[in-house]
Protein backbone atom coordinates (compact mmCIF):
# COMPACT_ATOMS: atom_id res chain seq x y z
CA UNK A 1 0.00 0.00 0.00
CA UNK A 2 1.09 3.26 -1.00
CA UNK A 3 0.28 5.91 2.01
CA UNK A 4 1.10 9.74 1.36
CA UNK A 5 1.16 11.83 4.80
CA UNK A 6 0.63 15.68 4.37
CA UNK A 7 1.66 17.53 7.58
CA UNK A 8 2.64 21.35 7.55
CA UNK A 9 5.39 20.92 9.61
CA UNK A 10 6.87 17.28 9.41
CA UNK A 11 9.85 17.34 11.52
CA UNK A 12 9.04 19.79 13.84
CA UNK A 13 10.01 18.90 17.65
CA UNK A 14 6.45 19.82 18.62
CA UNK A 15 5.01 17.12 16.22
CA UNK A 16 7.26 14.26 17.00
CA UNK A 17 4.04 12.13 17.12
CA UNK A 18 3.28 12.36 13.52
CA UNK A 19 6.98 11.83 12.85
CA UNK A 20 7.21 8.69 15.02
CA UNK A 21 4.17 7.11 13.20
CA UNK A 22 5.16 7.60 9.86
CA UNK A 23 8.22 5.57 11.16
CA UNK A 24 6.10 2.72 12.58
CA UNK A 25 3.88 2.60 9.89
CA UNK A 26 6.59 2.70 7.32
CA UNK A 27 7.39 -0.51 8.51
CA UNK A 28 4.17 -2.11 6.82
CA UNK A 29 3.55 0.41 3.67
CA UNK A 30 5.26 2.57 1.21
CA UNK A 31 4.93 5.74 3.27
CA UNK A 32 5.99 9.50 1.37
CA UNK A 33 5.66 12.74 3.47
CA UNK A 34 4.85 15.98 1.71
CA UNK A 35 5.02 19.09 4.25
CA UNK A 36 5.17 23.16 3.14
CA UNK A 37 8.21 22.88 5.71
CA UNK A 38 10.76 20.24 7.38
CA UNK A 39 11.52 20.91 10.43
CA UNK A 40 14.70 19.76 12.76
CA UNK A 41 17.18 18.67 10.63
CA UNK A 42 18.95 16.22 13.55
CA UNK A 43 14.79 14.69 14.59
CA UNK A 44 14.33 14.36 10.75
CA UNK A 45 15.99 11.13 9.82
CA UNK A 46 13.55 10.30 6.75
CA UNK A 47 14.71 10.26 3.52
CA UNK A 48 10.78 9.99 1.53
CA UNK A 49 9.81 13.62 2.08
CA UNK A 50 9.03 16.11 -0.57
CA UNK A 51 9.02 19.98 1.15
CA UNK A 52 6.51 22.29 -1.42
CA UNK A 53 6.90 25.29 0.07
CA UNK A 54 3.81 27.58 0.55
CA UNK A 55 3.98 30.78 -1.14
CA UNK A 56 0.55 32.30 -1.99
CA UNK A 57 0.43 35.49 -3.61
CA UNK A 58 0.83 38.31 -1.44
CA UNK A 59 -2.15 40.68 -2.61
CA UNK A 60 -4.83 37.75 -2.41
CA UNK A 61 -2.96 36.33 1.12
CA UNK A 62 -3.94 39.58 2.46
CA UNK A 63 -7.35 39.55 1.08
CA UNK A 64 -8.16 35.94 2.43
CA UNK A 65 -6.74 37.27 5.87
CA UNK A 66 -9.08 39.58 6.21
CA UNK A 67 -12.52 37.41 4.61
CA UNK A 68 -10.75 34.91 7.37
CA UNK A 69 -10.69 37.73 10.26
CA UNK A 70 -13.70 38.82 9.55
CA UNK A 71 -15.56 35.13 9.40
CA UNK A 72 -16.49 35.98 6.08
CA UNK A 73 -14.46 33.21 4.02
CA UNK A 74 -12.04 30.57 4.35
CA UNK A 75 -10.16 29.28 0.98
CA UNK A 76 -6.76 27.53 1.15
CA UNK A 77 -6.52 27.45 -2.83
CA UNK A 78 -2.99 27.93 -3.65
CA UNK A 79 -2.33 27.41 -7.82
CA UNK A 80 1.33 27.48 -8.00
CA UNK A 81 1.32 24.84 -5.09
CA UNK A 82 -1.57 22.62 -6.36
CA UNK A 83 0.07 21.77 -9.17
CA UNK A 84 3.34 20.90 -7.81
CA UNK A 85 0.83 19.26 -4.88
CA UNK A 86 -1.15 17.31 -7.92
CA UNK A 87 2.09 16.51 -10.08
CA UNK A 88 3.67 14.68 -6.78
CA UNK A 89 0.31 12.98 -6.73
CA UNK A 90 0.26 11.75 -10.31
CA UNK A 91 3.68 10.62 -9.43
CA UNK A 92 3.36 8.77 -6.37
CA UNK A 93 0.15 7.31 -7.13
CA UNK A 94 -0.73 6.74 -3.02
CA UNK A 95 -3.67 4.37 -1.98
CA UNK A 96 -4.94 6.86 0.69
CA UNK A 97 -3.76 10.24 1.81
CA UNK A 98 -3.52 11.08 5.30
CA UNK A 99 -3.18 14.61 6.91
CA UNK A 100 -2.88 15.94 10.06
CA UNK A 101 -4.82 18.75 11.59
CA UNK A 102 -8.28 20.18 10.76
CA UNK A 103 -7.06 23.43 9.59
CA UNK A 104 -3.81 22.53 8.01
CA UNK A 105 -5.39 19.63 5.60
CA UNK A 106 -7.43 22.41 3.96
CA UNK A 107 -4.57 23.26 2.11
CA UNK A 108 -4.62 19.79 0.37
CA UNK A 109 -8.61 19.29 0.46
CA UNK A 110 -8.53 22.93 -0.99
CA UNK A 111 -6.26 21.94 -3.98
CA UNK A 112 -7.01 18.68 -4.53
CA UNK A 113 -10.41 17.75 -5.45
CA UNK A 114 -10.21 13.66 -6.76
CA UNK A 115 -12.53 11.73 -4.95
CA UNK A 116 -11.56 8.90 -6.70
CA UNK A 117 -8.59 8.75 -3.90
CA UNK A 118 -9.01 8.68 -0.08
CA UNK A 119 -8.35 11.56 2.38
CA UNK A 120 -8.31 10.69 6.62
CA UNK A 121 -7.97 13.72 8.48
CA UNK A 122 -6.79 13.33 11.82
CA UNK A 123 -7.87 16.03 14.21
CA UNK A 124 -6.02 16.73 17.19
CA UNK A 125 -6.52 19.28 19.47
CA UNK A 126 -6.76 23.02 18.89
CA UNK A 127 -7.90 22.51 15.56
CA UNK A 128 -11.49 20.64 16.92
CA UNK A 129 -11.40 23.49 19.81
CA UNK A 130 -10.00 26.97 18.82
CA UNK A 131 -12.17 27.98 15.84
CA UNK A 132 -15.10 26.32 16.96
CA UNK A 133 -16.95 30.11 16.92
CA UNK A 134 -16.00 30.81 13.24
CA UNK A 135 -18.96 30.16 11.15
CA UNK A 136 -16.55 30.19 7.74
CA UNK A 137 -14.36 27.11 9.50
CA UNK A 138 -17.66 25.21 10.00
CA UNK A 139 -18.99 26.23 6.45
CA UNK A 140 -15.44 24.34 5.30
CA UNK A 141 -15.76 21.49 7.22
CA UNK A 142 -18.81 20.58 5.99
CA UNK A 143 -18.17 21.12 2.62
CA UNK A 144 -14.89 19.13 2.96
CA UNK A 145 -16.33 16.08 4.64
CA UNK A 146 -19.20 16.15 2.25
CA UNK A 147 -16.87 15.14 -0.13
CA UNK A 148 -17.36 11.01 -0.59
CA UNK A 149 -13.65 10.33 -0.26
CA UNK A 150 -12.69 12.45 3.17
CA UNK A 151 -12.66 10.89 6.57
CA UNK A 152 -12.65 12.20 9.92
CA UNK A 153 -9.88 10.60 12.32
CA UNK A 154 -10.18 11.59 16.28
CA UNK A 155 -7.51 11.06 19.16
CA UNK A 156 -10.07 10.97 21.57
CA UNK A 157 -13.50 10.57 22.27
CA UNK A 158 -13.45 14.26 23.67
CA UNK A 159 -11.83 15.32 20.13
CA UNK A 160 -14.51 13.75 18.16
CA UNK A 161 -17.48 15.68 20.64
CA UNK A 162 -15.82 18.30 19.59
CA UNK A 163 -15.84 17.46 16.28
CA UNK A 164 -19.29 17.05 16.05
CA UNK A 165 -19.83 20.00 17.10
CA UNK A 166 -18.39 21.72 14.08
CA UNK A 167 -20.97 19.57 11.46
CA UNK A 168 -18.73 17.30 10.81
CA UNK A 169 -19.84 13.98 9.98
CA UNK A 170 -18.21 11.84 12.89
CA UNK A 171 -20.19 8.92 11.69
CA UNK A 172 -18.23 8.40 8.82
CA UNK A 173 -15.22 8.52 11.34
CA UNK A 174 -12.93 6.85 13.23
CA UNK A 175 -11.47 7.05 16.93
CA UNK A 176 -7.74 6.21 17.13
CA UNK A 177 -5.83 7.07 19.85
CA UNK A 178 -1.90 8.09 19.26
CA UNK A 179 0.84 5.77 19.72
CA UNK A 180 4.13 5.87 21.57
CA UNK A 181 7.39 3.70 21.39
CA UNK A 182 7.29 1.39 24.38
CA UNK A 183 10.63 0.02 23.31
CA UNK A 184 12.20 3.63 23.71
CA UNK A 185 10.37 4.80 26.99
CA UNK A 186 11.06 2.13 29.25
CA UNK A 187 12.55 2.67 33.06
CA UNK A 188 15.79 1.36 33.99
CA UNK A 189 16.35 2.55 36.77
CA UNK A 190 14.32 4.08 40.64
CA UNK A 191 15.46 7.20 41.93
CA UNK A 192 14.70 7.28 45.66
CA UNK A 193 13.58 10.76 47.05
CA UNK A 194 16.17 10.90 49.98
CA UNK A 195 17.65 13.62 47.60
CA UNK A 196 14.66 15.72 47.29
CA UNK A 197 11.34 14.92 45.10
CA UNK A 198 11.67 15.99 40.81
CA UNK A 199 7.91 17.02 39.18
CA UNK A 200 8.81 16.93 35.47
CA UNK A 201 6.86 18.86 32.70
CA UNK A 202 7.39 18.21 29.21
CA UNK A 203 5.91 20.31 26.55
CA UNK A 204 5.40 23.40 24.37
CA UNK A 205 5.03 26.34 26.17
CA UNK A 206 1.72 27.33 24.83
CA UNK A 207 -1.42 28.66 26.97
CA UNK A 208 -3.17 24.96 27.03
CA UNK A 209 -0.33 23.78 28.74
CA UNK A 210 -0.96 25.41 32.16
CA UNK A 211 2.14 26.87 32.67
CA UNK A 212 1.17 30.28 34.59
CA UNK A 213 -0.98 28.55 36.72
CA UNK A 214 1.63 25.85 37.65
CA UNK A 215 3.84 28.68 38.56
CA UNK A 216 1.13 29.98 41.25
CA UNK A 217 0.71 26.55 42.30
CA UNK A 218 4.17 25.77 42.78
CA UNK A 219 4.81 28.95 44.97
CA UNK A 220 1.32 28.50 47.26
CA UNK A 221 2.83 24.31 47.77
CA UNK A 222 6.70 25.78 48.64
CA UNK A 223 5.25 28.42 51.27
CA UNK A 224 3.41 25.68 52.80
CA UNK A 225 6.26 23.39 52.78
CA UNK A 226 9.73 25.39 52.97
CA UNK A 227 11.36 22.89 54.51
CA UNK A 228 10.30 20.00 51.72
CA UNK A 229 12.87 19.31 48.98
CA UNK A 230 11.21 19.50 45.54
CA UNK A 231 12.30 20.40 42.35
CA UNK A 232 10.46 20.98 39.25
CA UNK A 233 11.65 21.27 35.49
CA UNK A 234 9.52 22.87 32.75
CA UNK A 235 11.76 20.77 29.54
CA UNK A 236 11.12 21.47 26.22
CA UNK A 237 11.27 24.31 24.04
CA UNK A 238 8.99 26.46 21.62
CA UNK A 239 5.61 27.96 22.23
CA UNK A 240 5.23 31.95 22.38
CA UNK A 241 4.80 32.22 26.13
CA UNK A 242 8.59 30.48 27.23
CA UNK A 243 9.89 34.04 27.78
CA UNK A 244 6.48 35.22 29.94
CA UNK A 245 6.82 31.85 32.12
CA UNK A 246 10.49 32.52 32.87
CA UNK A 247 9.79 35.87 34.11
CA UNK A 248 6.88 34.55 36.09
CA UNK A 249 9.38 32.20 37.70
CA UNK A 250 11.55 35.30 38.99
CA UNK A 251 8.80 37.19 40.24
CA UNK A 252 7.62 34.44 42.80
CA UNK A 253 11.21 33.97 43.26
CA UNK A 254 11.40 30.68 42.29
CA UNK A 255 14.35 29.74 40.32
CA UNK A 256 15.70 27.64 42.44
CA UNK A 257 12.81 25.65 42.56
CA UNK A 258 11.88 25.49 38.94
CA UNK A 259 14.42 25.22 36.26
CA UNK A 260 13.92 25.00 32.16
CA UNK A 261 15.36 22.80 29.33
CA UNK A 262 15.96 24.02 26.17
CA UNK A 263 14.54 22.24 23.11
CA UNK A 264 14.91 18.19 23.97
CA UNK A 265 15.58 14.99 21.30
CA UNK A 266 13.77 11.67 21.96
CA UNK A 267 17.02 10.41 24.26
CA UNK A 268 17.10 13.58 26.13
CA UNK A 269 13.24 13.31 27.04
CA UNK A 270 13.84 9.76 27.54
CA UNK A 271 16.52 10.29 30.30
CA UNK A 272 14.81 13.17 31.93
CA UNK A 273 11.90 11.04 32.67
CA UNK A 274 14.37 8.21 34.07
CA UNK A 275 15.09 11.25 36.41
CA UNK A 276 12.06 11.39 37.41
CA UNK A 277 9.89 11.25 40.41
CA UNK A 278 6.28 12.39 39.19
CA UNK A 279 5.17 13.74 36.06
CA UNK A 280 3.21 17.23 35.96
CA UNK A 281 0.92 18.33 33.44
CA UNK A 282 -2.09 19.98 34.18
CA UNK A 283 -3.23 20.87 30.91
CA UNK A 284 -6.17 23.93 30.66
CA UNK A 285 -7.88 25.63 28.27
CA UNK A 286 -5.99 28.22 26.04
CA UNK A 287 -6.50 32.01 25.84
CA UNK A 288 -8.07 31.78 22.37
CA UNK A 289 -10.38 28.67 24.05
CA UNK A 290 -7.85 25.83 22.58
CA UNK A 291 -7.58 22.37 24.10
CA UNK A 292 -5.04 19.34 24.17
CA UNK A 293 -6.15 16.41 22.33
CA UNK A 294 -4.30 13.06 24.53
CA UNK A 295 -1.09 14.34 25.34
CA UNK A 296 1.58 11.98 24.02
CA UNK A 297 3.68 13.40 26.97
CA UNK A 298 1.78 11.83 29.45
CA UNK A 299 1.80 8.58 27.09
CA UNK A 300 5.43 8.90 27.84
CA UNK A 301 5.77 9.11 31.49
CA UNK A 302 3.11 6.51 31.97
CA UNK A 303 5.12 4.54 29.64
CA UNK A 304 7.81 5.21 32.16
CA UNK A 305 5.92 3.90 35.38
CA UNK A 306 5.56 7.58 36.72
CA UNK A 307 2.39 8.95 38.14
CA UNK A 308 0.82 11.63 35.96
CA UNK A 309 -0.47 15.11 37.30
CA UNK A 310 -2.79 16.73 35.33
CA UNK A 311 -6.39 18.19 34.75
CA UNK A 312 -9.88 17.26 33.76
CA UNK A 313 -9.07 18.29 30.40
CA UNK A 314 -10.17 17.18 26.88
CA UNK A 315 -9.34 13.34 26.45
CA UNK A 316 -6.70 13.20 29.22
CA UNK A 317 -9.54 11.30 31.50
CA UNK A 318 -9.78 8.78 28.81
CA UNK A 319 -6.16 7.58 29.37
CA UNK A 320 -5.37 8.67 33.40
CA UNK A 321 -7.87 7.02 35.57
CA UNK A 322 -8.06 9.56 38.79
CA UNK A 323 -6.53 7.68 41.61
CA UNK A 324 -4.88 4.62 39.92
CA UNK A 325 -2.66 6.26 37.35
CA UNK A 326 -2.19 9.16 38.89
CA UNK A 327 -4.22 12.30 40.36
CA UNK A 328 -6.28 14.84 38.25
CA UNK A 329 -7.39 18.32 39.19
CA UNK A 330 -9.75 20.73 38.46
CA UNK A 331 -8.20 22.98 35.91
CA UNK A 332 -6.75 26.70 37.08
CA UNK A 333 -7.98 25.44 40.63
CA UNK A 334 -4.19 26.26 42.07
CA UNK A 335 -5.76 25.39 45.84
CA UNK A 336 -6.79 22.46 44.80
CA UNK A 337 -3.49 21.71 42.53
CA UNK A 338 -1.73 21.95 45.91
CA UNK A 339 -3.65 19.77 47.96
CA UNK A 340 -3.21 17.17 45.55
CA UNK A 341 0.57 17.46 45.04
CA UNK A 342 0.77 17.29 49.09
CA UNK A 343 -1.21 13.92 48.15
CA UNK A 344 0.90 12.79 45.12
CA UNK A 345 4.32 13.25 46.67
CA UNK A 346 3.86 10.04 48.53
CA UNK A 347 3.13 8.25 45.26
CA UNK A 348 5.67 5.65 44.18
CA UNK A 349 6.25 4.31 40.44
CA UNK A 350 3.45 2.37 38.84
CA UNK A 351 3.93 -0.35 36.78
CA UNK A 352 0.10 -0.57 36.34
CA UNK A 353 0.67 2.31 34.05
CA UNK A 354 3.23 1.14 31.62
CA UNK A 355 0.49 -2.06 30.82
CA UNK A 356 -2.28 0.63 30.35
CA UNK A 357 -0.35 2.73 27.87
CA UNK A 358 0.76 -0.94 26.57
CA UNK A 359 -2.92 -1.85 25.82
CA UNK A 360 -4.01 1.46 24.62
CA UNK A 361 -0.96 3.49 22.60
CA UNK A 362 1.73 0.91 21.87
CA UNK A 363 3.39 2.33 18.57
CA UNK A 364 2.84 -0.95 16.71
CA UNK A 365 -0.22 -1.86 17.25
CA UNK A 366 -1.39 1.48 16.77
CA UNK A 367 0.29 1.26 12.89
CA UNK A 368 -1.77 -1.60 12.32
CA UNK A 369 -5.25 0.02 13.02
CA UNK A 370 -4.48 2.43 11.02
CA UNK A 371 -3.67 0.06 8.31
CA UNK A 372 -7.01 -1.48 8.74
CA UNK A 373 -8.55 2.27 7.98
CA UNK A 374 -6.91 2.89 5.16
CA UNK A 375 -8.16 -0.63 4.02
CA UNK A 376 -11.90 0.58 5.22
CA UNK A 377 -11.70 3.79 3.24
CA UNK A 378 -10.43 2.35 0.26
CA UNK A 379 -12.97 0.07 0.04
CA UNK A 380 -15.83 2.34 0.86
CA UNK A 381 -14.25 4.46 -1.92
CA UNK A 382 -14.37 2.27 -4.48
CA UNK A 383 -17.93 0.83 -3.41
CA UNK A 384 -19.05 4.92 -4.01
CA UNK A 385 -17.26 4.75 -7.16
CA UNK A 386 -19.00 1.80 -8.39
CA UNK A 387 -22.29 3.47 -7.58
């Protein structure tokens, strides 16, 4: 089977998920990767991508911008890039074609009309959430999935409410969660806590991830326990709100309780989890009213054995069970985040959670589902064609 993945970005650090399952399902189909840009040259260690840049002219850009501010219109056609997007087509000659993101696939739904050939569109988090008020988005999305040939894909069961919600179709759908590699994520060793007690947070620092109210939190738990050695570390890189966090931290005069990682590769994740006492994400709503969709992060660290902290957020329920794999707050509830990290200190590692991540997001396994929808597309495409 011939699969061609569209993602905006392939490469990027903050979309190592995609990346890691066009590995794993490379490994059972013919898998090329067109993208408007690659991303990190040392994550990026695929040779079948083809990078058409995204250039739209500058007078209609401009015009679009402002139909698209205004809710008036949303149109992704791009000429000079459909027909380098259609020629790659024609060349490859791919079985399905699977993009990533609501908002971003428009650019290939918008410039490539076929229905002979199958389109999944896997939504993931912001792109189900953030634009769920623009009338124009919803207009698109149900002309897009009104096409015969286009698919809905859904991380979560949250995602695909969501979904729903926008008139898309989720009955011509399907619910997949992501998948992580258990070989790569797999403790070797148990830190004790004599040395003091390391909350680890690992992710973009955008306003869904929580970080400002983590920083309140953290300072309201220290005053109440000054004498208690803990340590957190906000790792990763990216996001527009790294800089406003960091001064955040020096305000509440907390640097030497919090410390930051610059951008991390899959070993350097890998080893900060071994580090590891308890894994922190409490995950909120965005400023523009964005969401998460299942944090592969937390797929990680329960991968890991660690006990996840984190919110009542989107589809993170779905995967961390409140009081077995961890404890969940209330989100921007900063009291309550501190009564439950006085609770979740005592915590030790859980190998229950590795087997639940096992069963549910094991990289492998999840490349075979999807194989099995493509298969289920393709045939319902050519049973529409033969109608």
């Amino acid at each position: 089977m011939r699969v061609l993945v569209f993602s905006e970005g392939f490469g990027a650090r903050t979309l190592t998920f995609v990346y890691n399952e066009v590995i794993a399902l490379n490994q059972h189909a013919e898998v090329h990767v067109v993208c408007t840009e690659k991303g990190d040259a040392e994550l990026l260690q695929y040779d079948h991508v083809t990078e058409i840049p995204w250039r739209p002219n500058k007078l209609i850009r401009r015009i679009k911008w402002e139909l698209w501010k205004k809710d008036i219109l949303l149109d992704e056609r791009n000429p000079e890039f459909a027909v380098r997007l259609r020629k790659l087509i024609a060349s490859y000659r791919p079985d399905v074609i699977h993009c990533h993101f609501g908002i971003e696939a428009l650019k290939l739904t918008d410039n490539f009309k076929d229905v002979s050939i199958p389109v999944v569109v896997t939504f993931h988090g912001y792109d189900a959430t953030q634009f769920d008020h623009k009338e124009s988005y919803k207009k698109k999305l149900r002309s897009t999935f009104g096409r015969p040939n286009i698919f809905p894909m859904f991380v979560s069961d949250y995602i695909k409410r969501r979904v729903s919600n926008l008139g898309v179709p989720v009955e011509k759908g399907y619910l997949l969660y992501l998948g992580i590699n258990l070989d790569r994520f797999k403790r070797t060793s148990f830190p004790n806590k004599e040395n003091g007690i390391r909350f680890t947070q690992i992710s973009s620092f955008a306003g869904q991830k929580g970080h400002s109210y983590s920083v309140v939190a953290i300072r309201k738990f220290i005053d109440k326990h000054p004498d208690l050695k803990v340590k957190f570390t906000f790792g990763g890189g990216g996001g527009v709100e790294k800089d406003e966090i960091i001064k955040l931290v020096k305000h509440h005069n907390l640097e030497g309780v919090i410390s930051f990682t610059d951008k991390l590769n899959p070993e350097q994740v890998k080893q900060l989890l071994e580090d590891t006492h308890i894994f922190y994400h409490p995950s909120v709503v965005g400023p523009k009213g964005e969401t998460e969709g299942l944090p592969t992060a937390i797929m990680e660290a329960m991968a890991m054995e660690l006990p996840v902290f984190s919110t009542f957020h989107a589809g993170i329920p779905e995967l961390v069970q409140n009081g077995i794999n961890g404890l969940l707050v209330q989100e921007k509830d900063t009291d309550e985040y501190v009564r439950k990290m006085e609770e979740i200190i005592h915590w030790n590692y859980l190998p229950v959670n590795r087997q639940r991540v096992m069963e549910m997001c094991e990289m492998n396994a999840h490349a075979l589902q999807l194989m099995e929808i493509y298969k289920s597309v393709i045939e319902k495409c050519k049973s529409h064609g033969a109608n």
